[in-house]
Protein backbone atom coordinates (compact mmCIF):
# COMPACT_ATOMS: atom_id res chain seq x y z
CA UNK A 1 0.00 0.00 0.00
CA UNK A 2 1.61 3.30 -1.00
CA UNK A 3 1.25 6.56 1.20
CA UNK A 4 -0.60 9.54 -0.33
CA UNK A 5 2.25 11.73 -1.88
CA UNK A 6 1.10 15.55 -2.90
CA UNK A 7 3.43 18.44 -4.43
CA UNK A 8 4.14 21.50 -2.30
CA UNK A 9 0.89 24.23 -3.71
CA UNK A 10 -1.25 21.40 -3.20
CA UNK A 11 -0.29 20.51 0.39
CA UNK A 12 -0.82 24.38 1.25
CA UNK A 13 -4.27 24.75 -0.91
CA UNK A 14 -5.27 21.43 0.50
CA UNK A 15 -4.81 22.83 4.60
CA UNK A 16 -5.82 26.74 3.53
CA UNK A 17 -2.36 27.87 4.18
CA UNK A 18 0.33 29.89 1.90
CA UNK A 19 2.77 28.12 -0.13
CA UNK A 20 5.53 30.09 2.04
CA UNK A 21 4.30 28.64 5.22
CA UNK A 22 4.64 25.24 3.76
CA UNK A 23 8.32 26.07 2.28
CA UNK A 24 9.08 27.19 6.53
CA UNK A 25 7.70 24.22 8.06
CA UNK A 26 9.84 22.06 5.37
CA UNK A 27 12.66 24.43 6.46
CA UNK A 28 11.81 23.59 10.32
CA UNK A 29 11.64 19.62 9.97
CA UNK A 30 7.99 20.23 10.42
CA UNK A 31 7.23 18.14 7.17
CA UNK A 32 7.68 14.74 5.90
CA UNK A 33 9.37 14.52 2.46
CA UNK A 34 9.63 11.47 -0.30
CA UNK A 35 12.93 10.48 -0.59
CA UNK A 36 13.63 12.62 -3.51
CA UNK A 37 12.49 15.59 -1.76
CA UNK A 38 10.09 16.70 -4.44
CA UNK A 39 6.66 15.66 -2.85
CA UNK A 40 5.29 16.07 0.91
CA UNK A 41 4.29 12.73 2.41
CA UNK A 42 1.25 13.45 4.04
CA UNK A 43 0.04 11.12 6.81
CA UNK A 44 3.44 11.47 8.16
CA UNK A 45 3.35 14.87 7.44
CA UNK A 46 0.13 15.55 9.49
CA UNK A 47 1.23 13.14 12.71
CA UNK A 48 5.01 15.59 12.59
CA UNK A 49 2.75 18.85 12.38
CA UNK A 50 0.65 17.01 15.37
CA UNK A 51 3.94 16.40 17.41
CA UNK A 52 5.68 19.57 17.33
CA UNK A 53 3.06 22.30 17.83
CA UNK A 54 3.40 25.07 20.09
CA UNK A 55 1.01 24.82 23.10
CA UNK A 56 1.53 28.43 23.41
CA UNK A 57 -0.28 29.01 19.68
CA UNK A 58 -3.13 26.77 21.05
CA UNK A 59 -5.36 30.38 21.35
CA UNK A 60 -4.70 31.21 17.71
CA UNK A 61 -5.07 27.27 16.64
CA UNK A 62 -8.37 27.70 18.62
CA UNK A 63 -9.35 31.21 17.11
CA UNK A 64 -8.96 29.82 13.67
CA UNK A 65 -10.36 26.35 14.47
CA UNK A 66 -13.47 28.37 15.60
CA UNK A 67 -14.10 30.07 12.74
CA UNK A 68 -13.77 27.35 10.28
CA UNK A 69 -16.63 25.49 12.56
CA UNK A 70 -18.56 28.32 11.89
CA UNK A 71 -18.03 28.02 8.07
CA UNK A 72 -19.05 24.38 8.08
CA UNK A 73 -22.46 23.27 8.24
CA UNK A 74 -23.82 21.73 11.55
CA UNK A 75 -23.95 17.61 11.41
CA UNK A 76 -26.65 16.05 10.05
CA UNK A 77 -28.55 13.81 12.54
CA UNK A 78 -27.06 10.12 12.81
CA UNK A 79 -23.37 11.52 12.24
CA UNK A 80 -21.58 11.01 15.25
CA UNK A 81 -19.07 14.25 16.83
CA UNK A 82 -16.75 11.92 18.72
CA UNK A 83 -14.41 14.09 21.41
CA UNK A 84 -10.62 14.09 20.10
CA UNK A 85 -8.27 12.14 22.83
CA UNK A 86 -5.67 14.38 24.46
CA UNK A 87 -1.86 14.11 22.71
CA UNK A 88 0.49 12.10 24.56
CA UNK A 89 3.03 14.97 26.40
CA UNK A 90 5.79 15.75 23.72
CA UNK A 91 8.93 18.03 23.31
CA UNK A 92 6.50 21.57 22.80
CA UNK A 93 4.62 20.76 25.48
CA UNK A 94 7.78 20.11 27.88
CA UNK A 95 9.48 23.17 26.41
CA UNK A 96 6.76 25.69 27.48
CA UNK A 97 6.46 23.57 30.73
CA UNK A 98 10.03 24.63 30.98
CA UNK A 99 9.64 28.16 30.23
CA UNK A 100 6.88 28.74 32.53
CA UNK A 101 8.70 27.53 35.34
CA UNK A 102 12.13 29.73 34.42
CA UNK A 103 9.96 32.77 33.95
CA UNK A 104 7.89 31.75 37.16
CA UNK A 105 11.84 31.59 38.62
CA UNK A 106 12.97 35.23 37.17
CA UNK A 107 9.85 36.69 38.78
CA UNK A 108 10.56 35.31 42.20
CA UNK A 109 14.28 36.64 41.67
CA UNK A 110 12.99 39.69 41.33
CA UNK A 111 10.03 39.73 43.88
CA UNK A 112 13.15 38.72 45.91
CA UNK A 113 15.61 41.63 44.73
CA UNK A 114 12.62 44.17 45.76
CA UNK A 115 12.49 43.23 48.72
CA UNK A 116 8.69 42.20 47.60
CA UNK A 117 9.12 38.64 48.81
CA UNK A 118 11.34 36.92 51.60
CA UNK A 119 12.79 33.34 51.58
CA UNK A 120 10.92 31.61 54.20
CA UNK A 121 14.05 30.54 56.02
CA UNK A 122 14.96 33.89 56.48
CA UNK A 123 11.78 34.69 57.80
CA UNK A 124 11.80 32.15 60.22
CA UNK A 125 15.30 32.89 61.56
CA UNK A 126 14.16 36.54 61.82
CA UNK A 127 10.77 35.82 63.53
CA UNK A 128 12.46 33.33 65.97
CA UNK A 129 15.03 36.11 67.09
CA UNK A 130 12.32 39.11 67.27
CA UNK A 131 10.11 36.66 69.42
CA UNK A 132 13.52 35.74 71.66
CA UNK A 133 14.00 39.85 72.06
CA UNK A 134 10.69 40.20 72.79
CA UNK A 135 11.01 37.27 75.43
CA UNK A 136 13.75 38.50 77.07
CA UNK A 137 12.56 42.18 77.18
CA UNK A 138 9.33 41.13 79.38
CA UNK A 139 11.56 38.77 81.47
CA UNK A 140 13.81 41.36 82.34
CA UNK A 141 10.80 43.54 83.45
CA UNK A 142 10.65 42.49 87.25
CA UNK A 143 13.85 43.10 87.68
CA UNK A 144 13.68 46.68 86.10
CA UNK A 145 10.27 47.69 87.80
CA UNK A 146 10.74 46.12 90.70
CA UNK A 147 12.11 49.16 93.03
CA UNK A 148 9.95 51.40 90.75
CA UNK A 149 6.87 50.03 91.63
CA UNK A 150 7.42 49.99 95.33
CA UNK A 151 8.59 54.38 95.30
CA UNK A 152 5.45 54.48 93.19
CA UNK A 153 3.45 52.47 95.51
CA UNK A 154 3.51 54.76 98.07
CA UNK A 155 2.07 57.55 95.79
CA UNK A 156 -0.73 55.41 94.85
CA UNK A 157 -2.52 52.80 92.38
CA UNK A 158 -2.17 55.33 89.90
CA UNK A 159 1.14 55.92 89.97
CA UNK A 160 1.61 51.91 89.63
CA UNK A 161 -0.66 52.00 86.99
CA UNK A 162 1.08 54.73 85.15
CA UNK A 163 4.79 53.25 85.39
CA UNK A 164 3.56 49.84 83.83
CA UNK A 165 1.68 51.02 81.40
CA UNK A 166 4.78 53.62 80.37
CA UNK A 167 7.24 50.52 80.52
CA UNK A 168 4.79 47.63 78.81
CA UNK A 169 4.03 50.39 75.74
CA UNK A 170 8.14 50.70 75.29
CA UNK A 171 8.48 46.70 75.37
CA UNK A 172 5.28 46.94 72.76
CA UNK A 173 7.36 49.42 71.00
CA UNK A 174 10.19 47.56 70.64
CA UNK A 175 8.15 44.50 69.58
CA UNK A 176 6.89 46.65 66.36
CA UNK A 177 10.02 48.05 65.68
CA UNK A 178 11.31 44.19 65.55
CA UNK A 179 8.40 43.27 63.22
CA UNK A 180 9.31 46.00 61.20
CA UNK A 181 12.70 45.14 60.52
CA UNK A 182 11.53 41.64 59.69
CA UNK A 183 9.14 42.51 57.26
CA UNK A 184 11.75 44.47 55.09
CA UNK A 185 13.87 41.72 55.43
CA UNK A 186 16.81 43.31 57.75
């Protein structure tokens, strides 16, 4: 059984395309030639176009794929419109798989050189020491109140009131002031 053979103009008039469009896909390996190199071997030729299209062309395949439905009558009743299985994964597919991910990469890079986004490690180590400051700031307030609040004692509950208040919004301030830092990534 031989394979269906076709010249160059009749590929392109057969598929709606420009005879310079066929001449670049022969140019890109996109088409199957006889073995003289004068004729396009078509099945072939169809399952290479299949196997190497860009997925990121799929809106303009789609665009144009849409408007030829809408040039061709409906079905007639008892024909069947059977779904087209999905193509196995091939080299396009993997490429732009590729290329998302390195241009998902350069944005983080640069989320990262703004200052935009932080590495979670270093956000970690940061809020582990702010919380540690923080720790050791209220820990160390008996020791510094202590005498304070027995002068102020003797003046009254609301001198009490007023020196903790005064020293628990400093510790609060520092606490902020620590968050701060950490969320510009110092």
């Amino acid at each position: 059984m031989t394979e269906e053979t076709c010249t160059r103009s009749e590929f392109a008039k057969s598929k709606g395309w420009s005879a310079s469009y066929v001449t670049e896909l022969i140019k890109n390996d996109r088409l199957v030639l006889t073995a003289d190199g004068k004729r396009i071997r078509v099945g072939a030729s169809l399952e290479r176009l299949a196997q190497t299209k860009d997925p990121s062309k799929s809106g303009v395949a789609a665009r144009h794929a849409a408007k030829r439905e809408s040039e061709v009558p409906a079905p007639q009743s008892g024909e069947l419109d059977l779904p087209m299985e999905p193509a196995a994964p091939d080299y396009q597919s993997a490429k732009a798989k590729k290329e998302h991910y390195l241009a998902l990469k350069a944005e983080q890079d640069y989320l990262v050189s703004a200052k935009e986004l932080l590495h979670a490690g270093d956000v970690r180590k940061t809020l582990a020491d702010v919380t540690n400051q923080i720790r050791l700031r209220f820990e160390q307030l008996p020791a510094v109140l202590a005498s304070q609040v027995v002068e102020a004692a003797s003046r009254g509950e609301s001198e009490v009131r007023v020196l903790l208040d005064a020293e628990l919004r400093r510790a609060l301030a520092d606490l902020v002031r620590g968050f701060d830092k950490a969320g510009r990534g110092e």
